[in-house]
PDB file of N, CA and C in Angstrom:
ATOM      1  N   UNK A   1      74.762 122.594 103.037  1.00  0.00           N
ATOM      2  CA  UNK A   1      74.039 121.418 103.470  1.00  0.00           C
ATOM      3  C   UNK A   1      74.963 120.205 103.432  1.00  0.00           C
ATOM      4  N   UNK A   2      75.242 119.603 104.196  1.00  0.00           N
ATOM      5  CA  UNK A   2      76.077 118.453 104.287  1.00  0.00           C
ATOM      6  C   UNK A   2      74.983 117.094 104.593  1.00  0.00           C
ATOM      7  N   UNK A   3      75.390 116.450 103.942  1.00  0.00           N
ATOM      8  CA  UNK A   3      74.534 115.479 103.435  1.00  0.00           C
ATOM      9  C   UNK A   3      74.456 114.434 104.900  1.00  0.00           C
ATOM     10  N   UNK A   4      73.003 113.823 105.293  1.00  0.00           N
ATOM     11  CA  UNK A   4      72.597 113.420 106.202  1.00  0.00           C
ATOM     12  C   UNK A   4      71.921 112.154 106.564  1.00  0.00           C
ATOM     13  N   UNK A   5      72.205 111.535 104.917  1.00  0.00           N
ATOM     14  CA  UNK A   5      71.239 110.430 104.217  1.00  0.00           C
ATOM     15  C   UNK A   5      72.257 109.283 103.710  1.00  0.00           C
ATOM     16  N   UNK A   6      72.159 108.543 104.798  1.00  0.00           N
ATOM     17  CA  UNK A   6      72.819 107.407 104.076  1.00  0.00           C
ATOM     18  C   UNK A   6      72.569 106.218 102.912  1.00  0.00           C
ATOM     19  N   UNK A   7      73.203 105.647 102.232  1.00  0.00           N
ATOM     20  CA  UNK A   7      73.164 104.896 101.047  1.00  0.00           C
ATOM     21  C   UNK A   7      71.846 104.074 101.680  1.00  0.00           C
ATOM     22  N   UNK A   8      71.632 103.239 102.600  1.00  0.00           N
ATOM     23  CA  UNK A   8      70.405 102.435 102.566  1.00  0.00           C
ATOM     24  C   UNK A   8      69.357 103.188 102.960  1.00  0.00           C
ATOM     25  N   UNK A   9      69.164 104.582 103.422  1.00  0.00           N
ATOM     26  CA  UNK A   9      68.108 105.551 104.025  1.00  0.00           C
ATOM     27  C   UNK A   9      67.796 105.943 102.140  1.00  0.00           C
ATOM     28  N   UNK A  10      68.780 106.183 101.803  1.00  0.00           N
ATOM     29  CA  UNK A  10      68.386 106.806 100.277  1.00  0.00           C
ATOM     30  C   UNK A  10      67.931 105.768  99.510  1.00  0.00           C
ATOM     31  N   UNK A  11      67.626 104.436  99.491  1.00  0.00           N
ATOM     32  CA  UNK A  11      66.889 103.124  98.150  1.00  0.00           C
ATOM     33  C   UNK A  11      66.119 103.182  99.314  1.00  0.00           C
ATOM     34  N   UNK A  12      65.547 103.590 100.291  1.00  0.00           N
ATOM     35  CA  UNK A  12      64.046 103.078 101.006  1.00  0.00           C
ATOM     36  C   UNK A  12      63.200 104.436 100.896  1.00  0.00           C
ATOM     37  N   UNK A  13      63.874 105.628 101.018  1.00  0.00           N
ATOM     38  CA  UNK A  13      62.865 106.910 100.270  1.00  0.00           C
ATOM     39  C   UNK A  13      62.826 106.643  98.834  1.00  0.00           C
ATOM     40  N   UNK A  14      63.370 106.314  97.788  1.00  0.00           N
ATOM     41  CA  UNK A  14      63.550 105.927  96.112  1.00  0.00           C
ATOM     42  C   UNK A  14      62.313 104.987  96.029  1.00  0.00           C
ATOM     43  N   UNK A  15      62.553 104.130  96.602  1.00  0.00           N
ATOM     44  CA  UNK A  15      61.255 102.705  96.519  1.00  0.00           C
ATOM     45  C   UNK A  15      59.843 103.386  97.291  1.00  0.00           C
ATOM     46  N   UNK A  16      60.233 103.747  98.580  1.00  0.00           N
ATOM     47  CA  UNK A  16      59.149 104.317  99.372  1.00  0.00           C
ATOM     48  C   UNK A  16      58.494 105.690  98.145  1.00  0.00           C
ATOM     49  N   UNK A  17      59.172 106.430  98.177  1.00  0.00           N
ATOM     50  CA  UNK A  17      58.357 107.153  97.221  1.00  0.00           C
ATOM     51  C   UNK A  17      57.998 106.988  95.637  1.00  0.00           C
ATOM     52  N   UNK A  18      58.456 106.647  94.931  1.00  0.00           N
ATOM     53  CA  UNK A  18      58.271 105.933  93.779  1.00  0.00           C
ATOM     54  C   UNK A  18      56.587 104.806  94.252  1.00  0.00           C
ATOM     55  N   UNK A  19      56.675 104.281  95.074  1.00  0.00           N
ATOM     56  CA  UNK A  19      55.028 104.006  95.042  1.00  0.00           C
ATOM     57  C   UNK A  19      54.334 104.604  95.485  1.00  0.00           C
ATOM     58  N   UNK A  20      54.768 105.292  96.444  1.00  0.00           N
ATOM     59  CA  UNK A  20      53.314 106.675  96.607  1.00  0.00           C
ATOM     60  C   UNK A  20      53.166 107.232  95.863  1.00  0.00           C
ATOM     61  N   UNK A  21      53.873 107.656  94.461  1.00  0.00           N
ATOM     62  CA  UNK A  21      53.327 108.308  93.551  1.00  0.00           C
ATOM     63  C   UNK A  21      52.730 107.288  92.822  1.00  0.00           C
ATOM     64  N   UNK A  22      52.846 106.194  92.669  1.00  0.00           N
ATOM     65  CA  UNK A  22      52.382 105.133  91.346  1.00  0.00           C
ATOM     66  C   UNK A  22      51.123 104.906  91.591  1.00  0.00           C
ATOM     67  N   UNK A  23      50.869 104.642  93.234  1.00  0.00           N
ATOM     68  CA  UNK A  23      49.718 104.666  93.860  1.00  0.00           C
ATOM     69  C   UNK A  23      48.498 105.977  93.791  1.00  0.00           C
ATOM     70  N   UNK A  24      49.053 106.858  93.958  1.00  0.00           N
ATOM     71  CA  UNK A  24      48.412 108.446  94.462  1.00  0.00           C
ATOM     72  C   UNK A  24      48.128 108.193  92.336  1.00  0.00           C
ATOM     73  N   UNK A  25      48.735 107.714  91.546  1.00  0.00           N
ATOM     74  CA  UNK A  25      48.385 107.952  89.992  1.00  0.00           C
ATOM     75  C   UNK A  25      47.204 107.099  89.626  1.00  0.00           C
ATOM     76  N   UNK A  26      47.412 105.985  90.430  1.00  0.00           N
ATOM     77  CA  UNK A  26      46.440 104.872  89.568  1.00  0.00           C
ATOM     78  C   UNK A  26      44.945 105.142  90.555  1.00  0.00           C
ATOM     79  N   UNK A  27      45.195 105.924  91.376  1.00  0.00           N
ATOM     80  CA  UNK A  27      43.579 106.471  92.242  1.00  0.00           C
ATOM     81  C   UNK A  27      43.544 105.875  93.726  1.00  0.00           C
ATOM     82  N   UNK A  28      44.875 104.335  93.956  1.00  0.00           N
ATOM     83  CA  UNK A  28      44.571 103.653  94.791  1.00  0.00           C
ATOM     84  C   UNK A  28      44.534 104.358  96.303  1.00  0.00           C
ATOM     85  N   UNK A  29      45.337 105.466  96.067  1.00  0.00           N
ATOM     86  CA  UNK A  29      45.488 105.613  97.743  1.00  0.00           C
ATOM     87  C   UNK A  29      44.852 107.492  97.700  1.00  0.00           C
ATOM     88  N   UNK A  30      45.098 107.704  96.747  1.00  0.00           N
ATOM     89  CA  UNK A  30      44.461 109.635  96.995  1.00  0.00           C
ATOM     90  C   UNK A  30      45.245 110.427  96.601  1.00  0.00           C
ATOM     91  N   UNK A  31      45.264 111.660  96.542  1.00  0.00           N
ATOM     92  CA  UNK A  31      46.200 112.535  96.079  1.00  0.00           C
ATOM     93  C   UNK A  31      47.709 112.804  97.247  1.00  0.00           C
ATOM     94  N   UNK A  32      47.141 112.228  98.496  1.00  0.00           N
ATOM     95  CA  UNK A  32      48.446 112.147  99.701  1.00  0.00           C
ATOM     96  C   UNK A  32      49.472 111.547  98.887  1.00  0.00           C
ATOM     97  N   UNK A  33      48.951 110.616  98.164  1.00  0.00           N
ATOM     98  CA  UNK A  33      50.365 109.676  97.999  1.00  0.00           C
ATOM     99  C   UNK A  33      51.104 110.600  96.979  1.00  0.00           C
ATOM    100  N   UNK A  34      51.157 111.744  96.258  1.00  0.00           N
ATOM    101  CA  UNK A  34      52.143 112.571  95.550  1.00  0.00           C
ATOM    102  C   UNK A  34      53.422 113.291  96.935  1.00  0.00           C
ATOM    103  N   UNK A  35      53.114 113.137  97.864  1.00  0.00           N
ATOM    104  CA  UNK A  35      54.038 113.298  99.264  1.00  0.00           C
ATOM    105  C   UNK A  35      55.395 112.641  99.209  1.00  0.00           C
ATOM    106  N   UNK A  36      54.882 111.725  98.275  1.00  0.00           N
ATOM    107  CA  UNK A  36      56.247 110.574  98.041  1.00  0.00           C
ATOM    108  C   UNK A  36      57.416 111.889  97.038  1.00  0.00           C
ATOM    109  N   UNK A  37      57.090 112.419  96.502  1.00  0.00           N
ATOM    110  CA  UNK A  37      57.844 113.519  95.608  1.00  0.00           C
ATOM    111  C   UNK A  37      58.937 114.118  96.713  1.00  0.00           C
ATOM    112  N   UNK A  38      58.758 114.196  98.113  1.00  0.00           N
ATOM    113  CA  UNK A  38      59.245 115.048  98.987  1.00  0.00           C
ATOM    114  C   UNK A  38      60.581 113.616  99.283  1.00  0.00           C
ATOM    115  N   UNK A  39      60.038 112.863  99.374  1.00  0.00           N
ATOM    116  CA  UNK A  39      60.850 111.475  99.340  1.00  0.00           C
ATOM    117  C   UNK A  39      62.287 111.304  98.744  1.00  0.00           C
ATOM    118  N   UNK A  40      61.708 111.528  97.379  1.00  0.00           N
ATOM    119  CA  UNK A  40      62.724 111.523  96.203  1.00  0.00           C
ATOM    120  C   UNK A  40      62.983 112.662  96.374  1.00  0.00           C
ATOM    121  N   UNK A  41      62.868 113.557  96.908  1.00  0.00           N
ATOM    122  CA  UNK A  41      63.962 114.856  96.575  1.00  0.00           C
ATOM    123  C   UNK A  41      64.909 115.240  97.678  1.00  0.00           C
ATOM    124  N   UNK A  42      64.496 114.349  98.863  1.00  0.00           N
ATOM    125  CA  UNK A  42      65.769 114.428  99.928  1.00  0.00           C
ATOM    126  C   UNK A  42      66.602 113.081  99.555  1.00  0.00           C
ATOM    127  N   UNK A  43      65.827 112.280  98.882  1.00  0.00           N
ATOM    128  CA  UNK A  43      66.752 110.799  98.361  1.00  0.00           C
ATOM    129  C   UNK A  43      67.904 111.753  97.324  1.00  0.00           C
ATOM    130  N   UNK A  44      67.459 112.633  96.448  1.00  0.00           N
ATOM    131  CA  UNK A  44      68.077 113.285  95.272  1.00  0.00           C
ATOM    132  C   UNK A  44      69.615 114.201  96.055  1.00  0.00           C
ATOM    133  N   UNK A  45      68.998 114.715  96.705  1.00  0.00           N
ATOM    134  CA  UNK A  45      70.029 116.112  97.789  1.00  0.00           C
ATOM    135  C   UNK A  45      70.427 115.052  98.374  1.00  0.00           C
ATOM    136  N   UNK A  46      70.343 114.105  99.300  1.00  0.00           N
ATOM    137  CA  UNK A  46      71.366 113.637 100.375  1.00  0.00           C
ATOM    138  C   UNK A  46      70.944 114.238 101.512  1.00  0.00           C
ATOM    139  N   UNK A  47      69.620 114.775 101.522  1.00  0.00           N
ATOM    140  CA  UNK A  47      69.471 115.802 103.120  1.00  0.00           C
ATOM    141  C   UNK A  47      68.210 116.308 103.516  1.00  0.00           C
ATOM    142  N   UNK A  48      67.830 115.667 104.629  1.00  0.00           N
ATOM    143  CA  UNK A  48      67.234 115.587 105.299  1.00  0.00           C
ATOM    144  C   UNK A  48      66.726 116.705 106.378  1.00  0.00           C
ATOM    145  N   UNK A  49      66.316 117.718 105.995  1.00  0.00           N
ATOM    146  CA  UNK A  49      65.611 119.117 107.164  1.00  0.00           C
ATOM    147  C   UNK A  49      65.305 118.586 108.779  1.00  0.00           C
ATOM    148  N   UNK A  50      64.747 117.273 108.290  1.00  0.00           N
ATOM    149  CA  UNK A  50      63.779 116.522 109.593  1.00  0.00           C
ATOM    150  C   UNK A  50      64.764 116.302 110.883  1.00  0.00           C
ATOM    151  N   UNK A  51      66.017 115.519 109.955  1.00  0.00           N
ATOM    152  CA  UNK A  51      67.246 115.309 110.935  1.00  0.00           C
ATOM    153  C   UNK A  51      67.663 115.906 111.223  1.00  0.00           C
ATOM    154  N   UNK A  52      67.973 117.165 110.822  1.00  0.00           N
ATOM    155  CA  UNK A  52      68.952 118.501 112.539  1.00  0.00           C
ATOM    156  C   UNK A  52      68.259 118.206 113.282  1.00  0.00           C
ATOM    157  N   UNK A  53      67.301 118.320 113.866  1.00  0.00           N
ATOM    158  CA  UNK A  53      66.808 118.768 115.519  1.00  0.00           C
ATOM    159  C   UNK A  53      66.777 117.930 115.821  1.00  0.00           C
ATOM    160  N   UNK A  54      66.498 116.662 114.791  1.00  0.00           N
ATOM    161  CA  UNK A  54      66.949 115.089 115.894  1.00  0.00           C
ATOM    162  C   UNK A  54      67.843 114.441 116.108  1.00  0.00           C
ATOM    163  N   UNK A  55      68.823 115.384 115.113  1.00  0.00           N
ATOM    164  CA  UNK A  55      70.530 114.895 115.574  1.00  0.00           C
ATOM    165  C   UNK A  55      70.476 113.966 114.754  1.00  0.00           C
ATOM    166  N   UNK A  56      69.709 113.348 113.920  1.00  0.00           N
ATOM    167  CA  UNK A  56      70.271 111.699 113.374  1.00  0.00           C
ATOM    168  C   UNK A  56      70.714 112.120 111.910  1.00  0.00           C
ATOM    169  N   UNK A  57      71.653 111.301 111.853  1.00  0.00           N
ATOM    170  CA  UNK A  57      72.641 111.077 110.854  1.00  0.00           C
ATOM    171  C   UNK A  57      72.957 109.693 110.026  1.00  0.00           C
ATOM    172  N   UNK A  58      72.380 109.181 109.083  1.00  0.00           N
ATOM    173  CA  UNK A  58      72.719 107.704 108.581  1.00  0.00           C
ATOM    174  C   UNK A  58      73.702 107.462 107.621  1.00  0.00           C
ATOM    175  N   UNK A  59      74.405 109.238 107.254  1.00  0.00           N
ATOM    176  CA  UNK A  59      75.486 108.888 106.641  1.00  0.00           C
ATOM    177  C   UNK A  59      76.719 108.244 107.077  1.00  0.00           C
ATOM    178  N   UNK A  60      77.169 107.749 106.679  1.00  0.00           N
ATOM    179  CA  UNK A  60      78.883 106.562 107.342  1.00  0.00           C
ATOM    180  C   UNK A  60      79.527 108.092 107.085  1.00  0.00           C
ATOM    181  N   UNK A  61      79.310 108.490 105.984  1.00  0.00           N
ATOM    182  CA  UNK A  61      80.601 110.093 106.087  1.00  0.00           C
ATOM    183  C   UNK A  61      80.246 110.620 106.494  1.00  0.00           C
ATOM    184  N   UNK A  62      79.663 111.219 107.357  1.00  0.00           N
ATOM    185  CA  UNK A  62      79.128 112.087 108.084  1.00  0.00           C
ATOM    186  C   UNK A  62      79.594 112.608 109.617  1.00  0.00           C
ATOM    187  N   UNK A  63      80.048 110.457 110.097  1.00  0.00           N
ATOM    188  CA  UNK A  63      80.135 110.364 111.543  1.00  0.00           C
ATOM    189  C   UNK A  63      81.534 110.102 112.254  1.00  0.00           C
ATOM    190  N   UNK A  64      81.306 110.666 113.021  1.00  0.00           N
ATOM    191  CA  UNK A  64      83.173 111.089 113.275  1.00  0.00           C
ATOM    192  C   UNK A  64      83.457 110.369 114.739  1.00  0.00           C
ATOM    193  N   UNK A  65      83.275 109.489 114.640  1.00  0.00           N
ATOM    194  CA  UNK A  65      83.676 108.694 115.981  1.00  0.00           C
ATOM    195  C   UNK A  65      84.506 107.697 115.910  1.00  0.00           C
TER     196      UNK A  65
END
């Protein structure tokens, strides 16, 4: 897996998910908001499943142009 997640894609899944869980805990939004877990764990790996087939890449090391 070569990593697909760049430094500012990775603190907006960290923040982005970190409140869907805080949320999905305190009752405000439902049990959806534990989805945020999927967040933090491509923030954790560096990699993104979603991005092959769409080609996108936000890592700077990644891109070879």
């Amino acid at each position: 897996m070569k990593a697909n997640i760049g430094s500012i894609d990775r603190s907006i899944r960290i923040i982005a998910g970190l409140a869907l869980i805080t949320l999905a805990a305190t009752g405000i939004i439902g049990p959806w908001g534990y989805l945020g877990v999927v967040a933090l764990l491509t923030a954790a790996v560096r990699f993104c499943p979603a991005y092959l087939p769409l080609g996108i890449n936000t890592c700077s090391a990644g891109k070879k142009e």
